[in-house]
N, C-alpha and C. Protein backbone atom coordinates (compact mmCIF):
# COMPACT_ATOMS: atom_id res chain seq x y z
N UNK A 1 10.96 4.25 2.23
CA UNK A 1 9.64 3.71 2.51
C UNK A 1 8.60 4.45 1.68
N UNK A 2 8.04 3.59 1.15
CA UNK A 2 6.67 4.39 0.37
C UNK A 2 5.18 4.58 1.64
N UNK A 3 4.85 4.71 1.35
CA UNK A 3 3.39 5.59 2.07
C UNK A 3 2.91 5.23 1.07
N UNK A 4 1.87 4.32 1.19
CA UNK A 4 0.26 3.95 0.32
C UNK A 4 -0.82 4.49 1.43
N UNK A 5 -1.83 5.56 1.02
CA UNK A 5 -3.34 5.56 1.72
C UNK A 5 -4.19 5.62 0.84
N UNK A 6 -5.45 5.68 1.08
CA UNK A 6 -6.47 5.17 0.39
C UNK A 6 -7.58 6.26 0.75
N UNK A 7 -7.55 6.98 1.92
CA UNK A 7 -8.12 8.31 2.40
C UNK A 7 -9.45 6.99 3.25
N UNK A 8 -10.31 7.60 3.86
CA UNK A 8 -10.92 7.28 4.87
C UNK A 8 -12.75 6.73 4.14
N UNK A 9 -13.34 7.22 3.60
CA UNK A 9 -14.47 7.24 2.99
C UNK A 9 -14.87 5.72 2.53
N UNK A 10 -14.14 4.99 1.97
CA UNK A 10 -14.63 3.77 1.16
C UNK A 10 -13.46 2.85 1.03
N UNK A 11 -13.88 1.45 1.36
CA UNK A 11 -12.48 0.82 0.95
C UNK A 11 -12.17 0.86 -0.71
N UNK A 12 -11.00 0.47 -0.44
CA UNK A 12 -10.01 0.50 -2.48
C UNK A 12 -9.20 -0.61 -1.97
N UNK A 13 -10.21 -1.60 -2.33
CA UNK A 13 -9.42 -3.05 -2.71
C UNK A 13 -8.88 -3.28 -3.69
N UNK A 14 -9.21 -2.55 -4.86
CA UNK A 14 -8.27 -2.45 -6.20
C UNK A 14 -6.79 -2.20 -6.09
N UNK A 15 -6.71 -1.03 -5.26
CA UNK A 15 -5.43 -0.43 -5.13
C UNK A 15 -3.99 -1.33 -4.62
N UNK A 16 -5.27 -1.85 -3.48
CA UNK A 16 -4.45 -2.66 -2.31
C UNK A 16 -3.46 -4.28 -2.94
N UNK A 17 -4.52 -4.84 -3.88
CA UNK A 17 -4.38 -5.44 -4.68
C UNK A 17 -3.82 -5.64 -6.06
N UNK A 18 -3.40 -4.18 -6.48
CA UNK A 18 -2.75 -3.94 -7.68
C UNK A 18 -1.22 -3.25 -7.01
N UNK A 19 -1.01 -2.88 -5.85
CA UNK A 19 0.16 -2.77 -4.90
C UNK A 19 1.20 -4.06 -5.00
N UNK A 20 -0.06 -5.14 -4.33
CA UNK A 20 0.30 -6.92 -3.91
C UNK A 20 0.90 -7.44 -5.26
N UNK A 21 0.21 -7.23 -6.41
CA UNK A 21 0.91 -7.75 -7.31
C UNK A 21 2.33 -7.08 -8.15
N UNK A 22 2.17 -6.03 -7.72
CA UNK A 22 3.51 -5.47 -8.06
C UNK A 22 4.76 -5.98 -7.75
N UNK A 23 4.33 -6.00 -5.73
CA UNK A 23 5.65 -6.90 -4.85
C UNK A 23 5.68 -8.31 -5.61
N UNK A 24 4.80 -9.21 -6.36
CA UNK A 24 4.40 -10.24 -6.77
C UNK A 24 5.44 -10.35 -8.09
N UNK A 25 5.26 -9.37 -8.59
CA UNK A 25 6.03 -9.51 -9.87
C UNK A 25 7.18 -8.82 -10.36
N UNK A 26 7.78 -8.54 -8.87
CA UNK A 26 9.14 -8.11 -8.38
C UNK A 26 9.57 -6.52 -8.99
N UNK A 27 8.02 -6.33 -9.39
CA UNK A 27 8.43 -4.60 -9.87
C UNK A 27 7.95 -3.05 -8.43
N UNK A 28 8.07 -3.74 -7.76
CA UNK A 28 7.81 -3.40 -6.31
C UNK A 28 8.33 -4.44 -5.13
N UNK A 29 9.98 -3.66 -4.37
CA UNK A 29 10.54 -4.05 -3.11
C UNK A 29 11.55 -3.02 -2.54
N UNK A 30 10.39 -2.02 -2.40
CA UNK A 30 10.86 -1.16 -1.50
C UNK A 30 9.96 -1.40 -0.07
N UNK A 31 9.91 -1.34 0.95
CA UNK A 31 9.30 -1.20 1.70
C UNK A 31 7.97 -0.15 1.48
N UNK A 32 6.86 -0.81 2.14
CA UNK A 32 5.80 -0.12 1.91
C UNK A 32 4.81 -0.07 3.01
N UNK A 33 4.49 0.97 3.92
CA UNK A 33 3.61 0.95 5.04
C UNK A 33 2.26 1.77 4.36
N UNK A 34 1.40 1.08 5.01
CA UNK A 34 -0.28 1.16 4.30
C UNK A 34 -1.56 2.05 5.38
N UNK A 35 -2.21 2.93 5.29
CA UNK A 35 -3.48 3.16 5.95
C UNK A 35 -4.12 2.81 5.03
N UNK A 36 -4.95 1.89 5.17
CA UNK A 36 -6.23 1.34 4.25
C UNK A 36 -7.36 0.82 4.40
N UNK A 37 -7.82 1.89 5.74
CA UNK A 37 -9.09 2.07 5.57
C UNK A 37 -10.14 0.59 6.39
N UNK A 38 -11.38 0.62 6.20
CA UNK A 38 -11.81 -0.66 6.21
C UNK A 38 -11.81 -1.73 4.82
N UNK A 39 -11.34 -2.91 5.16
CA UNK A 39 -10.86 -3.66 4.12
C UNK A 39 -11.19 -4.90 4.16
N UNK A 40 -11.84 -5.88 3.86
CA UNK A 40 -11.40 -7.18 3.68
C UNK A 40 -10.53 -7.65 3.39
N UNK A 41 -9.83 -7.21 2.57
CA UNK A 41 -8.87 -7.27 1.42
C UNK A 41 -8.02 -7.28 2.65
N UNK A 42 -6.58 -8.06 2.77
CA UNK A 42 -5.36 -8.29 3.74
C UNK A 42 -4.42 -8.54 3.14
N UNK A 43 -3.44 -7.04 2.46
CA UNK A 43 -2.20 -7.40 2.02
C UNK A 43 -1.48 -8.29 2.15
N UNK A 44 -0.28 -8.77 1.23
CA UNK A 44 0.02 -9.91 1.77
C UNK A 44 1.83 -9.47 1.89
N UNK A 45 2.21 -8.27 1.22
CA UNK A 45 3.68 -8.00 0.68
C UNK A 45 4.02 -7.13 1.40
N UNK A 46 3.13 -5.95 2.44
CA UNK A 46 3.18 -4.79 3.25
C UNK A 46 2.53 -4.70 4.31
N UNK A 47 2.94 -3.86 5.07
CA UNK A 47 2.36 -3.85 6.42
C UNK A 47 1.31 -2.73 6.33
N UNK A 48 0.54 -2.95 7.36
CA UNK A 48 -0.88 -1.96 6.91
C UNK A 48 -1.87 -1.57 8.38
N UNK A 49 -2.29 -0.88 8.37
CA UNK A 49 -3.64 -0.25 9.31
C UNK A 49 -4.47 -0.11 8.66
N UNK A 50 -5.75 -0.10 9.74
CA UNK A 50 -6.69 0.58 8.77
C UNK A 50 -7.00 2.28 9.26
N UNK A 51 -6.34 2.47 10.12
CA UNK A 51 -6.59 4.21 9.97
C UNK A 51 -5.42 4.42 11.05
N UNK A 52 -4.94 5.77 11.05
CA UNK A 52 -3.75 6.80 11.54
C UNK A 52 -4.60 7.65 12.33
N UNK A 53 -4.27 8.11 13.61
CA UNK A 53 -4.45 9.57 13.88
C UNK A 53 -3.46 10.68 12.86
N UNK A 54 -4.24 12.20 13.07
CA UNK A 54 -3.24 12.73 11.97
C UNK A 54 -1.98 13.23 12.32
N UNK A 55 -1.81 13.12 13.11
CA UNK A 55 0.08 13.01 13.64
C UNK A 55 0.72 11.90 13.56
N UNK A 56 0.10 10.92 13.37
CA UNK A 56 1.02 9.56 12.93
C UNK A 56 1.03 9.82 11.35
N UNK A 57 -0.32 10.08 10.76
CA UNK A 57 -0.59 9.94 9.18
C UNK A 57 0.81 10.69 8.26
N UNK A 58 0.71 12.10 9.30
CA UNK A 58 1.71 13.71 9.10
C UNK A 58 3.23 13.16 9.39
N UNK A 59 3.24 11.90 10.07
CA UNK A 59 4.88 11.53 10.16
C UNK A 59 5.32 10.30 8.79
N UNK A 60 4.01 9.77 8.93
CA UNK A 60 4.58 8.60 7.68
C UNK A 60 4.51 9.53 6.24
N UNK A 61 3.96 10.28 6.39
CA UNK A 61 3.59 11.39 4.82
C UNK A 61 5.10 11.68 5.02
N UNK A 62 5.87 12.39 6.25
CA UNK A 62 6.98 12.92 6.02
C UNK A 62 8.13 12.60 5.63
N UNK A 63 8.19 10.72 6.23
CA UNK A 63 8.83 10.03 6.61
C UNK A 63 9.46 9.47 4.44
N UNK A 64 8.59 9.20 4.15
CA UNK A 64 8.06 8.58 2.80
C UNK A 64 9.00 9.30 1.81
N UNK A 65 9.39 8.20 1.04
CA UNK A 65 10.46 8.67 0.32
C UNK A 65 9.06 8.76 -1.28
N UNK A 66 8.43 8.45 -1.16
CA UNK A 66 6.97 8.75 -2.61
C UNK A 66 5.79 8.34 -1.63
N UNK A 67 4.53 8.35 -1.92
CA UNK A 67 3.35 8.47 -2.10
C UNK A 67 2.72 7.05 -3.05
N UNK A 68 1.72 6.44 -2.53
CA UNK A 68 0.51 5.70 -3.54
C UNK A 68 -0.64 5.89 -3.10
N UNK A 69 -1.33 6.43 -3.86
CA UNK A 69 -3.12 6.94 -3.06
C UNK A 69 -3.90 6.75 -4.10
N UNK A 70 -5.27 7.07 -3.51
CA UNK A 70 -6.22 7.34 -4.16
C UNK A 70 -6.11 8.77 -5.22
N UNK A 71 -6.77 9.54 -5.71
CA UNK A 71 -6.91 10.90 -6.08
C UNK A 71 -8.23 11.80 -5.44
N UNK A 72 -7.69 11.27 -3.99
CA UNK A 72 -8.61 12.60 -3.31
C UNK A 72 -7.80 13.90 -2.93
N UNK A 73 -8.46 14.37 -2.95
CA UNK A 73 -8.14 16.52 -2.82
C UNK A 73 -7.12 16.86 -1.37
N UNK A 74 -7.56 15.83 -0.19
CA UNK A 74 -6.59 15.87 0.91
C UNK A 74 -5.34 14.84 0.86
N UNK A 75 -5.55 13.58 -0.21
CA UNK A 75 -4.08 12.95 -0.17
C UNK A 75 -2.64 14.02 -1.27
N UNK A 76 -3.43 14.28 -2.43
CA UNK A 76 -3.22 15.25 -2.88
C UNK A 76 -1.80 16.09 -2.47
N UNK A 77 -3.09 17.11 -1.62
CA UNK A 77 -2.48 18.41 -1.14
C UNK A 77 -1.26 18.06 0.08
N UNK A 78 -2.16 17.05 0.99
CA UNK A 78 -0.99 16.75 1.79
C UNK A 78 0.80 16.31 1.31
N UNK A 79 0.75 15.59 0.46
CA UNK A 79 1.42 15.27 -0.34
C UNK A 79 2.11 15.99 -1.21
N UNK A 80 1.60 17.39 -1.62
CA UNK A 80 2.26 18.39 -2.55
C UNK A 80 2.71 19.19 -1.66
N UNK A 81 2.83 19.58 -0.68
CA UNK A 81 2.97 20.40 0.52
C UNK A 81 4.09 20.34 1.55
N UNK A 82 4.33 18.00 1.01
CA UNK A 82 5.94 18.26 1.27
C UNK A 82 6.97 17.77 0.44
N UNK A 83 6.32 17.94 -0.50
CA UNK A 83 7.15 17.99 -2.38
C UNK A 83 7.42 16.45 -2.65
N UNK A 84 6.51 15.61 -2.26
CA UNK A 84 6.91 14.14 -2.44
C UNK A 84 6.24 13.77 -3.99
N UNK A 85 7.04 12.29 -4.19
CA UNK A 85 5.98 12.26 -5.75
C UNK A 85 5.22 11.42 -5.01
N UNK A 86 4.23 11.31 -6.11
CA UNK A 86 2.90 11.02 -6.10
C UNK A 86 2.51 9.98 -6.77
N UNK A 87 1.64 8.84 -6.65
CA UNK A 87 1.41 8.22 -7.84
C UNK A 87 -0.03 7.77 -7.01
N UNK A 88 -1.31 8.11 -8.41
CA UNK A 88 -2.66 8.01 -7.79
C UNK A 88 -3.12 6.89 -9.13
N UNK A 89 -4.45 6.06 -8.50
CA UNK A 89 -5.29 5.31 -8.99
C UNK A 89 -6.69 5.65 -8.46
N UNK A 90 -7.24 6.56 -9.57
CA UNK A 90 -8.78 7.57 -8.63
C UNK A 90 -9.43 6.20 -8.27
N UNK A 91 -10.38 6.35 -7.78
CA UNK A 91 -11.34 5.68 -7.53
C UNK A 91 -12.49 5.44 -8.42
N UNK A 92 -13.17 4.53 -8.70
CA UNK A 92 -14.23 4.70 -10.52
C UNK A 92 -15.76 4.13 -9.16
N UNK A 93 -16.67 4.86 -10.06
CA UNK A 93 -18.20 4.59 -9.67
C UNK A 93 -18.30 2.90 -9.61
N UNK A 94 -18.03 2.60 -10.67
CA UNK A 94 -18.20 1.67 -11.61
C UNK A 94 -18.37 0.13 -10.56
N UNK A 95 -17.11 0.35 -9.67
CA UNK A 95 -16.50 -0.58 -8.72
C UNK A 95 -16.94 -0.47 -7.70
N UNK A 96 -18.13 0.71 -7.28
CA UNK A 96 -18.61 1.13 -6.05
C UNK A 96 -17.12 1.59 -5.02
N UNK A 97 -16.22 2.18 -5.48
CA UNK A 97 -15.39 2.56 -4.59
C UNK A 97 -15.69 4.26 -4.63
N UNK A 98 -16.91 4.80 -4.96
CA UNK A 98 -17.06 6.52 -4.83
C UNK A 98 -17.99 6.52 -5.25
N UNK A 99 -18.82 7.71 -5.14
CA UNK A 99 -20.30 8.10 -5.73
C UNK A 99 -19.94 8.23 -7.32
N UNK A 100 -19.47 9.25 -7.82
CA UNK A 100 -19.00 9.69 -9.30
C UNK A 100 -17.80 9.44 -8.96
N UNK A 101 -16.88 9.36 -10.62
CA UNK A 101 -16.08 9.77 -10.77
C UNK A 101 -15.24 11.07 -11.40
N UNK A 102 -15.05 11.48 -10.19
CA UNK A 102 -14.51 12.43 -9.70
C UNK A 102 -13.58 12.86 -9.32
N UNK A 103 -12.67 11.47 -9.17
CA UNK A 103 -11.29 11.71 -8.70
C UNK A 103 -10.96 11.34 -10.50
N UNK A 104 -11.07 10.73 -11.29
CA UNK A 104 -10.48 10.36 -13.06
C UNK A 104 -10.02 12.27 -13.19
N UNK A 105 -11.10 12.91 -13.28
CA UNK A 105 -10.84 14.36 -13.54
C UNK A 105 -9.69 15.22 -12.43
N UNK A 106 -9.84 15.18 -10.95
CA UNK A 106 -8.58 15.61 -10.54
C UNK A 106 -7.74 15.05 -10.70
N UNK A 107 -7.41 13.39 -11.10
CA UNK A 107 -5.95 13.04 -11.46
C UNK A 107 -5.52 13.56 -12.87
N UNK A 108 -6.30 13.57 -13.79
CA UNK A 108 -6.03 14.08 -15.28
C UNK A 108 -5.44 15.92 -15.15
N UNK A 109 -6.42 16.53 -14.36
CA UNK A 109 -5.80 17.65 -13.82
C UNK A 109 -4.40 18.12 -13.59
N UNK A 110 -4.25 17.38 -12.09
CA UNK A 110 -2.95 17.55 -11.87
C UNK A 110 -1.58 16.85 -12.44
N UNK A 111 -2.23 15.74 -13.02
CA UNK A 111 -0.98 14.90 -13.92
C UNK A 111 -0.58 15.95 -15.08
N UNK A 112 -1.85 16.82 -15.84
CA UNK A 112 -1.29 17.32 -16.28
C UNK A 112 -0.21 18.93 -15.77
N UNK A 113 -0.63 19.29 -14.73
CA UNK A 113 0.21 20.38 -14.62
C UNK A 113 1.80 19.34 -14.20
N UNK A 114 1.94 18.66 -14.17
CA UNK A 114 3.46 17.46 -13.84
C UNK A 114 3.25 17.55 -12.07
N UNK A 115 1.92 17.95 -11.61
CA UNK A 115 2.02 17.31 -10.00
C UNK A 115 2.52 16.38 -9.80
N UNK A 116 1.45 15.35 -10.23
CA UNK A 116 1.38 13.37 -10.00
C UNK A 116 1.69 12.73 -11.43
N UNK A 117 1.83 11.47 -10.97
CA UNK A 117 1.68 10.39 -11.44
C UNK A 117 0.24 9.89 -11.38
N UNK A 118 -0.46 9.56 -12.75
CA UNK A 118 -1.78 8.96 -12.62
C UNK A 118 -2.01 7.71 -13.38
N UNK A 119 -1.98 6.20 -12.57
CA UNK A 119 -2.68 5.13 -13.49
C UNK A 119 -4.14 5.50 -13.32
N UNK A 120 -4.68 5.07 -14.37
CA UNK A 120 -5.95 5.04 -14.48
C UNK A 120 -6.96 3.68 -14.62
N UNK A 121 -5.47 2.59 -14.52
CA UNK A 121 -6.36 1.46 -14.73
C UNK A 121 -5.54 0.53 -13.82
N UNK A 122 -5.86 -0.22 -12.84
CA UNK A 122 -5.19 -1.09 -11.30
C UNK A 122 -4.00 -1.65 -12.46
N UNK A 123 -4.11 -1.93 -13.89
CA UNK A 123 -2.66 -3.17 -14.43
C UNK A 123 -1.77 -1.51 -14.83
N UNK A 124 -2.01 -0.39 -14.96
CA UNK A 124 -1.07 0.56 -15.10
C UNK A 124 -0.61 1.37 -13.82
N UNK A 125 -0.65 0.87 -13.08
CA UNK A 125 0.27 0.97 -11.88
C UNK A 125 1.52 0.51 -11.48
N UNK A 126 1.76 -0.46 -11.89
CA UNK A 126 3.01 -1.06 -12.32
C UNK A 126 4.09 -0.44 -13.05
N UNK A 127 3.15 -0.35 -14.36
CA UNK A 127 4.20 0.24 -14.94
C UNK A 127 4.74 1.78 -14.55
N UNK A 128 4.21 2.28 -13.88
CA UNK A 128 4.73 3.69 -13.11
C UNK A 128 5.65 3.65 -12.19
N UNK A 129 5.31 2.17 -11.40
CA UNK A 129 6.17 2.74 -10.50
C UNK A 129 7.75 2.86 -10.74
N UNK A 130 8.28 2.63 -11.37
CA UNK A 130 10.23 2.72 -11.96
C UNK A 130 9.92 4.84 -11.85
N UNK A 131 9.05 5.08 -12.39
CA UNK A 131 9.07 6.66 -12.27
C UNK A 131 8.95 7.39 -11.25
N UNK A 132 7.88 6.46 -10.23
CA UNK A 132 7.51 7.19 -8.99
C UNK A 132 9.23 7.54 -8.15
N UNK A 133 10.35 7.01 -8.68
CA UNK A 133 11.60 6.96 -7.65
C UNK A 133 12.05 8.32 -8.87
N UNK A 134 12.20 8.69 -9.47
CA UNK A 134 12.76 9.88 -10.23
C UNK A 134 12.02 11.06 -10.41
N UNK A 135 10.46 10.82 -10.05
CA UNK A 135 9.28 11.92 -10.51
C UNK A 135 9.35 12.74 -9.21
N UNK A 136 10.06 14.32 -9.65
CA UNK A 136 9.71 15.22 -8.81
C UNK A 136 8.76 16.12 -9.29
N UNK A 137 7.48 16.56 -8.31
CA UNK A 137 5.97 17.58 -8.63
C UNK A 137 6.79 18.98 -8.90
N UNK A 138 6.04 19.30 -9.99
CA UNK A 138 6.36 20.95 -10.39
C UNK A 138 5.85 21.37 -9.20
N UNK A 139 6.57 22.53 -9.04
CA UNK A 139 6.42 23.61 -8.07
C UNK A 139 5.18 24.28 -8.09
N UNK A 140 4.24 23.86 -7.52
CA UNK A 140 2.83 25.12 -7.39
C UNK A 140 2.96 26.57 -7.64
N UNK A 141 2.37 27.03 -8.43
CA UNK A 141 2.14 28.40 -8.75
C UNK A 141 1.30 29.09 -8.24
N UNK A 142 0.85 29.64 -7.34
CA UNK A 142 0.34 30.39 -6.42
C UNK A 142 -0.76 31.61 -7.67
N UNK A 143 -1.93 31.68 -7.75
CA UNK A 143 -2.37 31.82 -9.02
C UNK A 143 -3.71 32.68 -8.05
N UNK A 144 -3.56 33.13 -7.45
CA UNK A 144 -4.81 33.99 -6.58
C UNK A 144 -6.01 35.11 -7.65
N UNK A 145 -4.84 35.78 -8.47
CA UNK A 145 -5.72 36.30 -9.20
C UNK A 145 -6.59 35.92 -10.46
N UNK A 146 -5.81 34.71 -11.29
CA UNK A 146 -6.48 33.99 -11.57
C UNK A 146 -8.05 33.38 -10.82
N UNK A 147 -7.84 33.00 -9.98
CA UNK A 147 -8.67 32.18 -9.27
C UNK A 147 -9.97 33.50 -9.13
N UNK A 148 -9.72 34.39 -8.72
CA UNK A 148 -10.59 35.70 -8.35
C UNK A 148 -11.37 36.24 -9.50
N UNK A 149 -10.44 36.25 -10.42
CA UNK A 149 -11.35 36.67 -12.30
C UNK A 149 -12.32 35.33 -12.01
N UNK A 150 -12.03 34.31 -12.23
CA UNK A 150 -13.12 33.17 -12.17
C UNK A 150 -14.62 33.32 -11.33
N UNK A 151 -13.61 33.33 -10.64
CA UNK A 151 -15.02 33.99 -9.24
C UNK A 151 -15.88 35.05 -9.78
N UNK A 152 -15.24 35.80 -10.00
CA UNK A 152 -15.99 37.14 -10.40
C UNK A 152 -16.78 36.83 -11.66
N UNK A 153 -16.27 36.60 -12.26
CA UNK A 153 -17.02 35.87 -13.55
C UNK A 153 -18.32 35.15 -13.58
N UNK A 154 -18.18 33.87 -12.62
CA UNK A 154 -18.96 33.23 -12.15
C UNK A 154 -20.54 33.96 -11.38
N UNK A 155 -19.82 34.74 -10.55
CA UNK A 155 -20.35 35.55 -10.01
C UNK A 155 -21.95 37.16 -10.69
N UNK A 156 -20.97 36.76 -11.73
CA UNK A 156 -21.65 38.03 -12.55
C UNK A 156 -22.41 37.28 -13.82
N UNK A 157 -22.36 35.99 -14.20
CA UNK A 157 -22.89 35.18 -15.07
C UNK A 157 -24.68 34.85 -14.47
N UNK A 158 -24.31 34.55 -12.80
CA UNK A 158 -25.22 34.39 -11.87
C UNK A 158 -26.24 35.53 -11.85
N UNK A 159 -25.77 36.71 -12.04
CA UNK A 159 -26.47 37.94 -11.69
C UNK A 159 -27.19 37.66 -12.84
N UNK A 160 -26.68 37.65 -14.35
CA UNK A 160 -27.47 37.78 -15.48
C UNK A 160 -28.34 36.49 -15.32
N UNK A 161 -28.61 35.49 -15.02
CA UNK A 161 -29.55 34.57 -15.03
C UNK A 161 -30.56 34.70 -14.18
N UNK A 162 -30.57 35.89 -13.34
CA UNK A 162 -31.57 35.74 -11.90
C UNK A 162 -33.00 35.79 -12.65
């Protein structure tokens, strides 16, 4: 079973709809259960909610043999945390599905460390998914001190501008 969410903030009728045509054009028939949010939009190929408590959300995340989301920071992490692949379509300004885009840059991010899978455009979703069944996320590197030079850095850049 795949796990599609969309995270809670804004509907992604794009997503929902570039899912539908996948089952449509027979490059998607695996089973697929959906949180998606408030929607007009009414799948037609998968079954769907529009929201989980997070002990239901925490069983279908577990349950899920891959991932289809948005590229927000909590589908993400939840998702890397129990080594599933991933395959994201951020959300764009453009479409009114987010303020900025903001999720284009964390998917480019982590696609590149080999986290996720990232279409960037609703017709390149498709073609990913044959990968989403073989794509396992590199192992997180735990990078604390890294992260701390930054800080500090940051930190002391601040001082010189006061």
């Amino acid at each position: 079973m795949i796990f599609l969410t969309v995270g809670t903030q804004f509907p992604f009728e794009r997503l929902l709809r570039a899912v539908d045509k996948a089952f449509d054009s027979g490059l998607l028939n695996e089973e697929v259960y959906a949180q998606i949010g408030e929607s007009s939009y009414v799948p037609r190929n998968f079954k769907a909610v529009e929201s989980l408590q997070k002990a239901e959300f925490d069983i279908y995340l577990t349950k899920a043999s891959a991932v289809i989301g948005h590229a927000g920071m909590g589908t993400i992490t939840a998702t890397l945390e129990r080594e599933k692949p991933l395959l994201v379509l951020p959300r764009l300004k453009k479409f009114g599905e987010v303020v900025n885009d903001h999720q284009v840059g964390i998917a480019r991010r982590f696609e590149q460390a080999g986290l996720l899978l990232a279409a960037y455009e609703a017709h390149e979703l498709a073609m990913h998914l044959p990968r989403l069944k073989t794509f396992r996320p590199q192992r997180r590197q735990c990078a604390t001190e890294a992260v701390a030079g930054r800080i500090a850095r940051f930190l002391e850049e601040m001082k010189i501008h006061k």
